[in-house]
Structures are given as C-alpha cells and as structure tokens.
Protein backbone atom coordinates (compact mmCIF):
# COMPACT_ATOMS: atom_id res chain seq x y z
CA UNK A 1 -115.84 278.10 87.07
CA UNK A 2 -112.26 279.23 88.22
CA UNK A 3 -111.77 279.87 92.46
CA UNK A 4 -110.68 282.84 94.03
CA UNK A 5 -107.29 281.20 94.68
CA UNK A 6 -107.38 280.80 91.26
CA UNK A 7 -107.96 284.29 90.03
CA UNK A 8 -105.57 285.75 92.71
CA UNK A 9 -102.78 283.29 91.42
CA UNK A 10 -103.35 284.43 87.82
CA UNK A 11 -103.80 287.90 88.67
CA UNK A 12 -100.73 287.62 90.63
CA UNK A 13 -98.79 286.30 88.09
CA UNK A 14 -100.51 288.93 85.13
CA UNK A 15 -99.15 291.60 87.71
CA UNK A 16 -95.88 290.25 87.83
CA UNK A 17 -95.16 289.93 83.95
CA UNK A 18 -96.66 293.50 83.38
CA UNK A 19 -94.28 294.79 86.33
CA UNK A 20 -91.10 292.82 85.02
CA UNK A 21 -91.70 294.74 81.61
CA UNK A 22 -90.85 297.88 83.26
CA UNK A 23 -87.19 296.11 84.28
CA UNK A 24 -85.23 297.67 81.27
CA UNK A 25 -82.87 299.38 82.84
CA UNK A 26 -82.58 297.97 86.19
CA UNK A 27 -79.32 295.84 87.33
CA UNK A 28 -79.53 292.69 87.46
CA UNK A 29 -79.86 292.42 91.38
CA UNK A 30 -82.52 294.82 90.94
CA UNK A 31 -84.21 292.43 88.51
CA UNK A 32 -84.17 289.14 90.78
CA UNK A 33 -84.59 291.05 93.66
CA UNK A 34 -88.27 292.43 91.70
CA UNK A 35 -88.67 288.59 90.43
CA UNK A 36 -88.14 287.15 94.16
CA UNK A 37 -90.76 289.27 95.88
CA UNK A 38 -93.40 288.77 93.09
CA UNK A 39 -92.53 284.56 92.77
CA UNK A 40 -92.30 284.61 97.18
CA UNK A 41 -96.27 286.76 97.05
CA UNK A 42 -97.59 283.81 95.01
CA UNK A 43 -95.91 280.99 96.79
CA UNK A 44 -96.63 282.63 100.33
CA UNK A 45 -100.84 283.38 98.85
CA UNK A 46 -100.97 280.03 97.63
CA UNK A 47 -99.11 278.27 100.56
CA UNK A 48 -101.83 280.09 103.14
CA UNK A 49 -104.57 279.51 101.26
CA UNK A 50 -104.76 282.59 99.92
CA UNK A 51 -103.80 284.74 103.26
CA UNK A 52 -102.70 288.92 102.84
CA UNK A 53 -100.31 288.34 105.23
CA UNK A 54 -98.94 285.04 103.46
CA UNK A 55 -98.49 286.86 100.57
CA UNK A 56 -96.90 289.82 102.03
CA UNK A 57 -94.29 287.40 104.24
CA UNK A 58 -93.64 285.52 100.85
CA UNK A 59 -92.87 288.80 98.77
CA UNK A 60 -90.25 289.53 101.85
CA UNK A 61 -88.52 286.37 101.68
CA UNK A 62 -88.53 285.91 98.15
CA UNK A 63 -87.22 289.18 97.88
CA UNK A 64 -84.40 288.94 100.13
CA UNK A 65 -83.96 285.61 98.42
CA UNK A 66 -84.35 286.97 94.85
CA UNK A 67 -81.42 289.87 95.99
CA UNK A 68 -78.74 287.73 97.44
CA UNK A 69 -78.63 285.68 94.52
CA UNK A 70 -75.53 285.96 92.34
CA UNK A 71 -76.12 285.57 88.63
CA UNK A 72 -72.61 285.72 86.12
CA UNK A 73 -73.02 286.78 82.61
C-alpha cells in the first residue's frame, strides 16, 4: 500500500505534466520559470516530510530558480 508522501509526490508530479501541456505558447523563461516552481513544490513537500508550507517555499525558490536560468537555442 502506497503512503501519503507517496500519493502527494505522484500527484504532484501528474499535476505538473498536465500543467506543462498547457506551455505551447509560452517563452521559454515562462516555461522554466512554470517547471522550477512545480520541480521546487515536490522537492520542498518531500524535503519536509510532506509540509504545505515546504511545498509552497520550494515552488518559490524553484521558481525564481527555474526564471533566472538562461537556456540558448
């Protein structure tokens, strides 16, 4: 039998697959900035046992993380 944690990871990461679908026609900042928040909620959830305000710290971070991050094509 699967764990909370467990089901909020995978929930968490169904929720973030189904979101980035939507991503057609954002930039590409736009696009890691959406990836960072929803990679930082998981990490910050998972990292605080499975804390609301873990996740929500981790979405911030990731997302600032996910924005400043420079990507050449």
């Amino acid at each position: 039998m699967q764990s909370i944690k467990q089901i909020i990871v995978s929930a968490s990461l169904v929720t973030t697959a189904l979101g980035l679908a939507g991503c057609a026609g954002m930039s590409n900042q736009d696009k890691n900035t959406a990836v960072g928040a929803g990679i930082g909620a998981v990490a910050g959830s998972v990292l605080t046992g499975g804390s609301p305000i873990g996740a929500v710290g981790g979405a911030a971070v990731g997302g600032v993380i996910g924005n400043q991050v420079k990507t050449t094509r």
